[in-house]
PDB file of N, CA and C in Angstrom:
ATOM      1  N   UNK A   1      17.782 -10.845  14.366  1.00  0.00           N
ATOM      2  CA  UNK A   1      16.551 -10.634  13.650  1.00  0.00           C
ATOM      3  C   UNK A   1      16.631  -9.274  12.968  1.00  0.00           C
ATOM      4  N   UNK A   2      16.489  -9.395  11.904  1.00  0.00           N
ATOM      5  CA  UNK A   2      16.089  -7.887  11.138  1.00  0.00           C
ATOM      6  C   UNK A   2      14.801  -6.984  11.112  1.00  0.00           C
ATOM      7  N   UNK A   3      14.288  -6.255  10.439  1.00  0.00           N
ATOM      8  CA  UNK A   3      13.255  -5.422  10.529  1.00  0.00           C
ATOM      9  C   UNK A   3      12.247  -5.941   9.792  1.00  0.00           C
ATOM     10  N   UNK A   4      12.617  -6.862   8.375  1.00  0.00           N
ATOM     11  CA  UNK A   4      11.789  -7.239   7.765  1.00  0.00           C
ATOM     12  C   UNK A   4      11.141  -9.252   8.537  1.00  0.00           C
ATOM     13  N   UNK A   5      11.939  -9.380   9.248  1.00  0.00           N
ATOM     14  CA  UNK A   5      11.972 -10.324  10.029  1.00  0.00           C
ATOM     15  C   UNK A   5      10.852  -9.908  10.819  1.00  0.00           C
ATOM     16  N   UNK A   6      10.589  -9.124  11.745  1.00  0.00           N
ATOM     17  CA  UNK A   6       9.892  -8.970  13.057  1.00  0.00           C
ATOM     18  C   UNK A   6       8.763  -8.717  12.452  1.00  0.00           C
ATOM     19  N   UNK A   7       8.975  -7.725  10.900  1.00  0.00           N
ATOM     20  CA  UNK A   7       7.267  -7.656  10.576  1.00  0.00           C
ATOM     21  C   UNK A   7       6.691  -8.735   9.918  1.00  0.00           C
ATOM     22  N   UNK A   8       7.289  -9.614   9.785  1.00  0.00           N
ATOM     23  CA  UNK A   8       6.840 -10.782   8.897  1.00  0.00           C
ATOM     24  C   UNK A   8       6.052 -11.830  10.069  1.00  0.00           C
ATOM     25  N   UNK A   9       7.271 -11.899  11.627  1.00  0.00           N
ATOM     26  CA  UNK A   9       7.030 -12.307  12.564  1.00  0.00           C
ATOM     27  C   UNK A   9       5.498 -11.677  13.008  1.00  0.00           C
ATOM     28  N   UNK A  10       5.394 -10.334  13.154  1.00  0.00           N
ATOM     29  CA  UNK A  10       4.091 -10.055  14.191  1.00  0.00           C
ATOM     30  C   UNK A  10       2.955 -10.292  13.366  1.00  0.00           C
ATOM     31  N   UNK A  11       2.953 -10.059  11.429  1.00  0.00           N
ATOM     32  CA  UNK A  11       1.833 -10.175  10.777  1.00  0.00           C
ATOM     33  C   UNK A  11       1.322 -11.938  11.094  1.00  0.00           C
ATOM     34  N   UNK A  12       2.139 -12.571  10.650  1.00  0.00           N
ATOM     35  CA  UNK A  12       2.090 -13.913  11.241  1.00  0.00           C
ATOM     36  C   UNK A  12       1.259 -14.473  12.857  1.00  0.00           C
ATOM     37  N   UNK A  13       2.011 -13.674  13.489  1.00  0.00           N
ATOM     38  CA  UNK A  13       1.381 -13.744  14.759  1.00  0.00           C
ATOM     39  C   UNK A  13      -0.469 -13.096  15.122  1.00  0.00           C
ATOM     40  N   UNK A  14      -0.370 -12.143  14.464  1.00  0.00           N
ATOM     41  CA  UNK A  14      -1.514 -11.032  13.889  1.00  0.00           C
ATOM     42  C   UNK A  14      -2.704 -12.547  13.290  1.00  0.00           C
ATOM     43  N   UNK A  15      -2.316 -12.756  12.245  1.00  0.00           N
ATOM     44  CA  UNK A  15      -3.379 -13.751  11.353  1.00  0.00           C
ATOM     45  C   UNK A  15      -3.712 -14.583  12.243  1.00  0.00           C
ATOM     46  N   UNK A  16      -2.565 -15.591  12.479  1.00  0.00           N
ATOM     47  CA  UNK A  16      -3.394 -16.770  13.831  1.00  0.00           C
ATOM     48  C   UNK A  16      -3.990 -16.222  14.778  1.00  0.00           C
ATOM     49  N   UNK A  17      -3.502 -15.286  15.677  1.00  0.00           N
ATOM     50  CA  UNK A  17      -4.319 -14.971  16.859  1.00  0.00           C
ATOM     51  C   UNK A  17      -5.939 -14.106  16.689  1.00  0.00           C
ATOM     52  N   UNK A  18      -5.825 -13.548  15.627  1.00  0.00           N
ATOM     53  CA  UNK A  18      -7.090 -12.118  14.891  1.00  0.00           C
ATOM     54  C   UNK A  18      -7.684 -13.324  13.918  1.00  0.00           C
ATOM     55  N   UNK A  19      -7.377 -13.698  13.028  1.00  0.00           N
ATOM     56  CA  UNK A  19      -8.239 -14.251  12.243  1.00  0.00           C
ATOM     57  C   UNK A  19      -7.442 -13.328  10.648  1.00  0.00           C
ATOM     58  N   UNK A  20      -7.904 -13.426   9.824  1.00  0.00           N
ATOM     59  CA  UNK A  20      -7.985 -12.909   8.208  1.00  0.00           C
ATOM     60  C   UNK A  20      -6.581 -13.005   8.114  1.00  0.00           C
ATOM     61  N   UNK A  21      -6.034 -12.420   6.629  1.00  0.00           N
ATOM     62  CA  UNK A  21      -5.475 -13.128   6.016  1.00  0.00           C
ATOM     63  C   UNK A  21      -3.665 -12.195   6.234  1.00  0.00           C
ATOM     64  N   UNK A  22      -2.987 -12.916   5.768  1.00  0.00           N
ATOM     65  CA  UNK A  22      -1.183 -12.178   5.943  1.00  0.00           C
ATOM     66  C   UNK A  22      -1.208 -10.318   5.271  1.00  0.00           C
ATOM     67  N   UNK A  23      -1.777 -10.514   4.163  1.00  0.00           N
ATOM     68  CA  UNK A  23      -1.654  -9.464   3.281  1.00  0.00           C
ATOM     69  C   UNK A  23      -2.490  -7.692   4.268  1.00  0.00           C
ATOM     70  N   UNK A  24      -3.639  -8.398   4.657  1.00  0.00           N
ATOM     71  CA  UNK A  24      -4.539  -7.631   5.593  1.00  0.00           C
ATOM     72  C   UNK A  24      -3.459  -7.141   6.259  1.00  0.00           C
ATOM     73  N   UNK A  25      -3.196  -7.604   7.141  1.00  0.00           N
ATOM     74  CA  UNK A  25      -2.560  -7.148   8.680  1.00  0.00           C
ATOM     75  C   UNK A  25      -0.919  -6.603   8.100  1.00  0.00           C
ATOM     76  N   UNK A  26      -0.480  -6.864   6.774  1.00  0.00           N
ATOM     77  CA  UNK A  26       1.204  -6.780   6.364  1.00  0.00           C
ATOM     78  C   UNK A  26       0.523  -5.189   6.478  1.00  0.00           C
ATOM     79  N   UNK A  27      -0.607  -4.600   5.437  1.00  0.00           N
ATOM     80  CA  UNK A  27      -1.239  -3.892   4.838  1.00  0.00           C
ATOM     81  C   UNK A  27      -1.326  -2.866   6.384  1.00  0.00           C
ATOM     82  N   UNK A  28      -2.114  -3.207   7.388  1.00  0.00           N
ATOM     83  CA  UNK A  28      -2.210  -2.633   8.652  1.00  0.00           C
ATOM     84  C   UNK A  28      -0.365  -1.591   9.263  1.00  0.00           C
ATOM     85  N   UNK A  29       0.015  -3.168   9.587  1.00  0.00           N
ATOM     86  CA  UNK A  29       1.341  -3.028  10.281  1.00  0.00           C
ATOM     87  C   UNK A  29       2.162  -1.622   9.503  1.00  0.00           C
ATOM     88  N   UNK A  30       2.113  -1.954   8.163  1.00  0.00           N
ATOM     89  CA  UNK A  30       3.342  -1.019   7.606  1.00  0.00           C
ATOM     90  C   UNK A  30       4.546  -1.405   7.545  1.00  0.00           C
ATOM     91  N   UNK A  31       5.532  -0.580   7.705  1.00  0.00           N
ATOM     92  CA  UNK A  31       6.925  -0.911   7.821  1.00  0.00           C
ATOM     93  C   UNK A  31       7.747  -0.803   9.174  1.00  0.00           C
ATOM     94  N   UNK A  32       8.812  -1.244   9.629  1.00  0.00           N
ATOM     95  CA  UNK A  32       9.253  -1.477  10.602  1.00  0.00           C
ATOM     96  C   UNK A  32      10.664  -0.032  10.343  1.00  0.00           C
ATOM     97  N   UNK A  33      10.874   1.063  11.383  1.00  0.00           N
ATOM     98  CA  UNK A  33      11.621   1.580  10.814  1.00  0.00           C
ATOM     99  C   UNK A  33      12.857   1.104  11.908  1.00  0.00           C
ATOM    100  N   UNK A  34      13.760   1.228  11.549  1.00  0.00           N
ATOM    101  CA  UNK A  34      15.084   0.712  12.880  1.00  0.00           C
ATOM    102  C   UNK A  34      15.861   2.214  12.789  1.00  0.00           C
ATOM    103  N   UNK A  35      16.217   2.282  14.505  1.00  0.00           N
ATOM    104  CA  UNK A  35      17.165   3.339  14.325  1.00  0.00           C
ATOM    105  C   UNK A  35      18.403   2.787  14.873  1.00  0.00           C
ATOM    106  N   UNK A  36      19.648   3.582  15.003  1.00  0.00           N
ATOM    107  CA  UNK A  36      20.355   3.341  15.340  1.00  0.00           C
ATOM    108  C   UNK A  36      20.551   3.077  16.895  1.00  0.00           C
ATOM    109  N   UNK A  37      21.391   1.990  17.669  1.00  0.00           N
ATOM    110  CA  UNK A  37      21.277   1.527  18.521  1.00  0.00           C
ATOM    111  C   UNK A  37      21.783   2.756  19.597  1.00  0.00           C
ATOM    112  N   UNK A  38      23.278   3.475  18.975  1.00  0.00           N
ATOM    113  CA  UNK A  38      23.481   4.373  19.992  1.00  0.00           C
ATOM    114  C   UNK A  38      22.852   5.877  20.219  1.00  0.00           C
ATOM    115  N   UNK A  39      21.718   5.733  19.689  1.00  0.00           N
ATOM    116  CA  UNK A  39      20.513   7.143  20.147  1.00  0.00           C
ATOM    117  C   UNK A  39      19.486   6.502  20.873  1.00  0.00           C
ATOM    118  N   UNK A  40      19.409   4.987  20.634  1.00  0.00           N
ATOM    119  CA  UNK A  40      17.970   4.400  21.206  1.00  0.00           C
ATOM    120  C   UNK A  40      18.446   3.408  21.982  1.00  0.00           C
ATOM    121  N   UNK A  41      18.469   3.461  22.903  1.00  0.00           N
ATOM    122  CA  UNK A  41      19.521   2.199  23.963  1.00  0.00           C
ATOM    123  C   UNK A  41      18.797   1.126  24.796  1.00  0.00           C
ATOM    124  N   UNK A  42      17.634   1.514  24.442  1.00  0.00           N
ATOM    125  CA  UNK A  42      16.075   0.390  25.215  1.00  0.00           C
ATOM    126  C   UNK A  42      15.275  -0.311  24.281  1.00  0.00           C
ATOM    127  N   UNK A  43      15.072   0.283  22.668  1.00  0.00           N
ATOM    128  CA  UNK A  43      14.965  -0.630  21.732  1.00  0.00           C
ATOM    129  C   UNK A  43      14.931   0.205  20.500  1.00  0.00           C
ATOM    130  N   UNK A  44      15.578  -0.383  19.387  1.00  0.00           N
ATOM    131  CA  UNK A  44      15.941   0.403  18.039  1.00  0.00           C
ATOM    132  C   UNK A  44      14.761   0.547  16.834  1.00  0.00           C
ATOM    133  N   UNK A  45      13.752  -0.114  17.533  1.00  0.00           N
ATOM    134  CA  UNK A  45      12.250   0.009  15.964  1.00  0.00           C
ATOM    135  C   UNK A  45      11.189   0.335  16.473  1.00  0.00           C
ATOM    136  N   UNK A  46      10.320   0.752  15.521  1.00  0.00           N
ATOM    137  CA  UNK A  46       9.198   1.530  15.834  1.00  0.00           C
ATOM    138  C   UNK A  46       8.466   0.783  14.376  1.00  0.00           C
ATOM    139  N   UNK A  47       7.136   1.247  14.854  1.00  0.00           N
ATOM    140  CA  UNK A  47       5.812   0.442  13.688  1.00  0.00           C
ATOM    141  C   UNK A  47       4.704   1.966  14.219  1.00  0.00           C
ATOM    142  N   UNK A  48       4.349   2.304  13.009  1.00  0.00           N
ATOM    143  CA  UNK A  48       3.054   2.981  13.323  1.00  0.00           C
ATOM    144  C   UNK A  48       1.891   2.327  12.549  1.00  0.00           C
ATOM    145  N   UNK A  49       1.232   1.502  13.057  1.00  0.00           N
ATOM    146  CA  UNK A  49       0.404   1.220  12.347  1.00  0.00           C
ATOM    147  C   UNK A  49      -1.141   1.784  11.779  1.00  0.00           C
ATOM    148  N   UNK A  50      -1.876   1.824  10.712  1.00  0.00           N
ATOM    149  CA  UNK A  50      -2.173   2.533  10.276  1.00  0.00           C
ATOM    150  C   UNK A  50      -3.843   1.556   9.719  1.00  0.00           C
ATOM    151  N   UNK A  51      -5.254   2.183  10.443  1.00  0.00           N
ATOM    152  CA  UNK A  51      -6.229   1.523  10.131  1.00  0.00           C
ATOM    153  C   UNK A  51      -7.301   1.811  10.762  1.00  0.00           C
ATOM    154  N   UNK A  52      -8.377   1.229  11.179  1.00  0.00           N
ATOM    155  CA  UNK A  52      -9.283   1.347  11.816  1.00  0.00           C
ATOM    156  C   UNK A  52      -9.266   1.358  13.502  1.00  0.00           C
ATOM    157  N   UNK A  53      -9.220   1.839  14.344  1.00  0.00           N
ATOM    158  CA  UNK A  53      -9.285   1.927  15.824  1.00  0.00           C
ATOM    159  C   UNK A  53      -8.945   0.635  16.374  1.00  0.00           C
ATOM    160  N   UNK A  54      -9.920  -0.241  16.170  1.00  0.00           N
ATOM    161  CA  UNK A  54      -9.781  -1.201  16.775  1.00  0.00           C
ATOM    162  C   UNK A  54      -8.349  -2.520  16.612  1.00  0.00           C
ATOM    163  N   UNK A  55      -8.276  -1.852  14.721  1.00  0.00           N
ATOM    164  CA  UNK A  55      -6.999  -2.706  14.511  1.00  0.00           C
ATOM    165  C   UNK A  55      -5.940  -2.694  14.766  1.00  0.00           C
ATOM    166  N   UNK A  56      -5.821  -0.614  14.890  1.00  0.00           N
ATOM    167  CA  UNK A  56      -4.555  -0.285  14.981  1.00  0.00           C
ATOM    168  C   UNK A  56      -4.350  -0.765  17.073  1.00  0.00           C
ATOM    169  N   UNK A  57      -5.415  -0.737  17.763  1.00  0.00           N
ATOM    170  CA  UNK A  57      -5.080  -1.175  19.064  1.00  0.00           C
ATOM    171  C   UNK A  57      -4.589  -2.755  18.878  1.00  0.00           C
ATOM    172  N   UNK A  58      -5.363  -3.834  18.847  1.00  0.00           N
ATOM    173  CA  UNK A  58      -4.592  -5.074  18.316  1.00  0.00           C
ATOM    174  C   UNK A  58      -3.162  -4.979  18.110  1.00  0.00           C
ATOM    175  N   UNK A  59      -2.644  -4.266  16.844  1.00  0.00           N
ATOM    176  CA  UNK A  59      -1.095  -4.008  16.081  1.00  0.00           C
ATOM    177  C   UNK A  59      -0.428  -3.779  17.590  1.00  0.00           C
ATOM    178  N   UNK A  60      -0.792  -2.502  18.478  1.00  0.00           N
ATOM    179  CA  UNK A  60      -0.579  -1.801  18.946  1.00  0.00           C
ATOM    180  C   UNK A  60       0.247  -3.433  20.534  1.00  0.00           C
ATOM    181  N   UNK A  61      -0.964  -3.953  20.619  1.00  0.00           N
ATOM    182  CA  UNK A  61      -1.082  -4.808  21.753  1.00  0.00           C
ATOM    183  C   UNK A  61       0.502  -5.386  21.493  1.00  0.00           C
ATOM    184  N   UNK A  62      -0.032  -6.195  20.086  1.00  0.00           N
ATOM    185  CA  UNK A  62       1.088  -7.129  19.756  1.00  0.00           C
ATOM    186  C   UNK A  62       2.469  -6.585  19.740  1.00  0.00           C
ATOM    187  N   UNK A  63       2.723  -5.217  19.374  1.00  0.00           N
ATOM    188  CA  UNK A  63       4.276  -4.909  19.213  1.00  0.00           C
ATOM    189  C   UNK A  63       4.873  -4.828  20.481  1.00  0.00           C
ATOM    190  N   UNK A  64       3.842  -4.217  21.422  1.00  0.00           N
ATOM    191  CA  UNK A  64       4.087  -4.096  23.086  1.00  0.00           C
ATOM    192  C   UNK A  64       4.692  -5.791  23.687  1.00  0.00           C
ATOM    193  N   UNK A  65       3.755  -6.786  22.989  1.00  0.00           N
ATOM    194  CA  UNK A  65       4.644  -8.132  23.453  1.00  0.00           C
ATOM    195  C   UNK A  65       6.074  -8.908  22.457  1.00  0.00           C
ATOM    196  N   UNK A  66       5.841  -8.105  21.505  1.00  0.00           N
ATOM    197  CA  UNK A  66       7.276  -8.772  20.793  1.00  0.00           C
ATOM    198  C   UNK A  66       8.232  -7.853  20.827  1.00  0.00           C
ATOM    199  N   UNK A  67       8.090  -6.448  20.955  1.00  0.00           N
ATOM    200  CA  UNK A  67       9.198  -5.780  21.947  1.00  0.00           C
ATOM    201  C   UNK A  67       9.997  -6.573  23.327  1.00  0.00           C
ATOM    202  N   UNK A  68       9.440  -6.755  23.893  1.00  0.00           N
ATOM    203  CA  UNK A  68       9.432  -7.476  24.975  1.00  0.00           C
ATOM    204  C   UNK A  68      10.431  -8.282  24.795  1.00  0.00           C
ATOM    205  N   UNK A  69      10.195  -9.121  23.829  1.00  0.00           N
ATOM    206  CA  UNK A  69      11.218 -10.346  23.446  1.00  0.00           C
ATOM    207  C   UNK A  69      11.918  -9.935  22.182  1.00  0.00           C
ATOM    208  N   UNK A  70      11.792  -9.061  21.670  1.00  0.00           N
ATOM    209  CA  UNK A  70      12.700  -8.433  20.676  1.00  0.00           C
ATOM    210  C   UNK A  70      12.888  -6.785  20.652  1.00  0.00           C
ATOM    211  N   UNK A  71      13.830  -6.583  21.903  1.00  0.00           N
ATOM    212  CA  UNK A  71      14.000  -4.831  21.816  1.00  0.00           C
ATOM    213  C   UNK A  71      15.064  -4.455  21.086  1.00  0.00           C
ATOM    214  N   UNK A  72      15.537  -5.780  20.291  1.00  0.00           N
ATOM    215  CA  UNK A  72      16.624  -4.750  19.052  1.00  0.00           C
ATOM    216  C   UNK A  72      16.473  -5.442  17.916  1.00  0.00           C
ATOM    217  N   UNK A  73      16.825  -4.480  16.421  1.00  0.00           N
ATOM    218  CA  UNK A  73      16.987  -5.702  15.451  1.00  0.00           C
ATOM    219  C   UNK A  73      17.651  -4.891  14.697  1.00  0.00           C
ATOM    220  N   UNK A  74      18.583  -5.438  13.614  1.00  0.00           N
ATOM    221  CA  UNK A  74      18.783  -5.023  12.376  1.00  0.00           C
ATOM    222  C   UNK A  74      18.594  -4.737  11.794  1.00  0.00           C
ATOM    223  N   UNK A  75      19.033  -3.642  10.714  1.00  0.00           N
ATOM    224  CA  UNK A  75      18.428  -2.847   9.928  1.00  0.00           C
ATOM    225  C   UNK A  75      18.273  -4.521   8.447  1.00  0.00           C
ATOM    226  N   UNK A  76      17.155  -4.439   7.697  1.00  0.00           N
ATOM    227  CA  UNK A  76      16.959  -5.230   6.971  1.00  0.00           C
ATOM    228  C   UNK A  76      15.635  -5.272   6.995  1.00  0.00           C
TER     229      UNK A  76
END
């Protein structure tokens, strides 16, 4: 999975589970940055997401569970 993969994945995940629309939550999320695997050895991406309190906790929830099942990805 790549970087542009996982954010496409959680906005996706974001709309069905929250409600409103892909663009909203793409808009929230931001960008996915990847680092390199041998400085970060537990998982290579990070998201700061960026919004209102309540949304950025939501973003916040969701990356905590697709980490989980995705602690590495490709730069892309």
């Amino acid at each position: 999975m790549t970087g542009s993969e996982l954010r496409d994945l959680l906005v996706r995940d974001l709309a069905k589970s929250h409600g409103g629309g892909t663009a909203r939550w793409r808009k929230i999320v931001g960008g996915v940055k990847v680092y390199s695997r041998d400085t970060h050895a537990h998982c290579n991406w990070d998201i700061r997401p960026a919004g209102a309190i309540h949304e950025v906790a939501i973003v916040e929830r969701s990356i905590d569970a697709i980490r989980a099942r995705y602690p590495f990805v490709d730069q892309g």
